[in-house]
C-alpha atoms as a PDB file:
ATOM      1  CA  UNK A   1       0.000   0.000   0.000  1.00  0.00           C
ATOM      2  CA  UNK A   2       2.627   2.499   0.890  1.00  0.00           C
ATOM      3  CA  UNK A   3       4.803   1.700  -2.433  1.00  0.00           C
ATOM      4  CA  UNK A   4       1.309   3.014  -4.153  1.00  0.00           C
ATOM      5  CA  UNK A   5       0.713   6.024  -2.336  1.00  0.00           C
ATOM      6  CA  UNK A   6       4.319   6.986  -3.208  1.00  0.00           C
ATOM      7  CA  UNK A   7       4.261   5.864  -7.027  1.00  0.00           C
ATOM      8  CA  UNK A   8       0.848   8.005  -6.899  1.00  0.00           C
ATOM      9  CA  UNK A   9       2.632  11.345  -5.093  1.00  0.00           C
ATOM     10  CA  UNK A  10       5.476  10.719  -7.291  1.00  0.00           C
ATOM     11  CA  UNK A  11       2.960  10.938 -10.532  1.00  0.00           C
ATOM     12  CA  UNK A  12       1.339  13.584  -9.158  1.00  0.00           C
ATOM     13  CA  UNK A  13       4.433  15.614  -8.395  1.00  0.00           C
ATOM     14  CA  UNK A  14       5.673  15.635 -11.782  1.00  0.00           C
ATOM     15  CA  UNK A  15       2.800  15.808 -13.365  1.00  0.00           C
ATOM     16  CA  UNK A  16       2.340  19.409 -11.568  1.00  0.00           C
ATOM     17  CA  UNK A  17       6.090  20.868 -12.028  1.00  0.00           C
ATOM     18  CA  UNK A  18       5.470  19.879 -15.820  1.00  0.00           C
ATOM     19  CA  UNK A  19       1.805  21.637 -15.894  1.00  0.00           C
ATOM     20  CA  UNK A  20       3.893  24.726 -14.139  1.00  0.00           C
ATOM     21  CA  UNK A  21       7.188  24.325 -16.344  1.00  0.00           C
ATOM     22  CA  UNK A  22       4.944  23.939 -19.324  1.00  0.00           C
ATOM     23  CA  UNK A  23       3.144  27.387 -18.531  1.00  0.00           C
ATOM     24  CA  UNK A  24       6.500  29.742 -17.925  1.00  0.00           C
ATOM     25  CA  UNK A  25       7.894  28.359 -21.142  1.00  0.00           C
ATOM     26  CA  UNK A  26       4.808  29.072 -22.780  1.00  0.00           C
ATOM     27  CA  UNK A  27       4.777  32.949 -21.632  1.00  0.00           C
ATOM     28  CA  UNK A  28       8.283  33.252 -22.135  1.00  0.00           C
ATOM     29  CA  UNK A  29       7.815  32.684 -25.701  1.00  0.00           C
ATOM     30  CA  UNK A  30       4.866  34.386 -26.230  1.00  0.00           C
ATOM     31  CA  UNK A  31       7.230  37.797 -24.214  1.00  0.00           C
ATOM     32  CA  UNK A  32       9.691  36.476 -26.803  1.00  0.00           C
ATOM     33  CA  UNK A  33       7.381  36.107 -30.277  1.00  0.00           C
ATOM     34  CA  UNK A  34       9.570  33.060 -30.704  1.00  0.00           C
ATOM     35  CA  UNK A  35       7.558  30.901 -33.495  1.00  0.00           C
ATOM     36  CA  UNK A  36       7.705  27.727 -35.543  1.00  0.00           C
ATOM     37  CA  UNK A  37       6.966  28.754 -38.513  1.00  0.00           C
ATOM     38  CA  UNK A  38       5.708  25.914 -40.874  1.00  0.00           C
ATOM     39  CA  UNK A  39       7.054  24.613 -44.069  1.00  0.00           C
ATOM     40  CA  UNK A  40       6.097  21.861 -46.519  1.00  0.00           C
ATOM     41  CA  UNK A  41       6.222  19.012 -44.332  1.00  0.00           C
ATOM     42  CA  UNK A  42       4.716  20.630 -41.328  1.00  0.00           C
ATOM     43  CA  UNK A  43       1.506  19.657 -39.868  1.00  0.00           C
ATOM     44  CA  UNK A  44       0.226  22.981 -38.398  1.00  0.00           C
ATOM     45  CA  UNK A  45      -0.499  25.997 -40.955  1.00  0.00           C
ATOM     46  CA  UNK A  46      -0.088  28.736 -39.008  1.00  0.00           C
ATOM     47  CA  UNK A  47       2.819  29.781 -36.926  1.00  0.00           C
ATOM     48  CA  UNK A  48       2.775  28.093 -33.453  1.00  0.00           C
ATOM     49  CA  UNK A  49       5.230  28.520 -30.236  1.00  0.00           C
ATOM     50  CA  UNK A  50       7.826  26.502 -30.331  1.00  0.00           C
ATOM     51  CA  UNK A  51       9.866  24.407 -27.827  1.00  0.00           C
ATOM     52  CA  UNK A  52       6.551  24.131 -25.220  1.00  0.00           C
ATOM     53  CA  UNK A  53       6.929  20.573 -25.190  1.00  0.00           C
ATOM     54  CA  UNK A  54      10.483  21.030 -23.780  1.00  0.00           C
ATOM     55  CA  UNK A  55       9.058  21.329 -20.181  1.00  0.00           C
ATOM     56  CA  UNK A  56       7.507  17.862 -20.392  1.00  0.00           C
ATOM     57  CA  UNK A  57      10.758  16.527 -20.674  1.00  0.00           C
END
């Protein structure tokens, strides 16, 4: 029981300082106007923010 309740605070944890990570990143790029902008082979057709995903990792 107690291995659970730390795998589930351990989840939770990270899940929250990615949330938070993933948030700064995202306003420091939109302070920044740093955008992907796409090309041929891009999926998107607009220009998005780039490097969000970054705080994820």
């Amino acid at each position: 029981m107690t291995a659970i309740l730390l795998l589930a605070a351990a989840l939770g944890l990270s899940w929250l300082v990615s949330w938070r990570l993933t948030g700064r990143v995202l306003s420091w790029l939109r302070q920044r106007a740093i955008l992907d902008h796409p090309n041929d082979r891009s999926s998107h057709a607009i220009p998005t923010r780039a490097a969000a995903a970054g705080a994820s990792c």
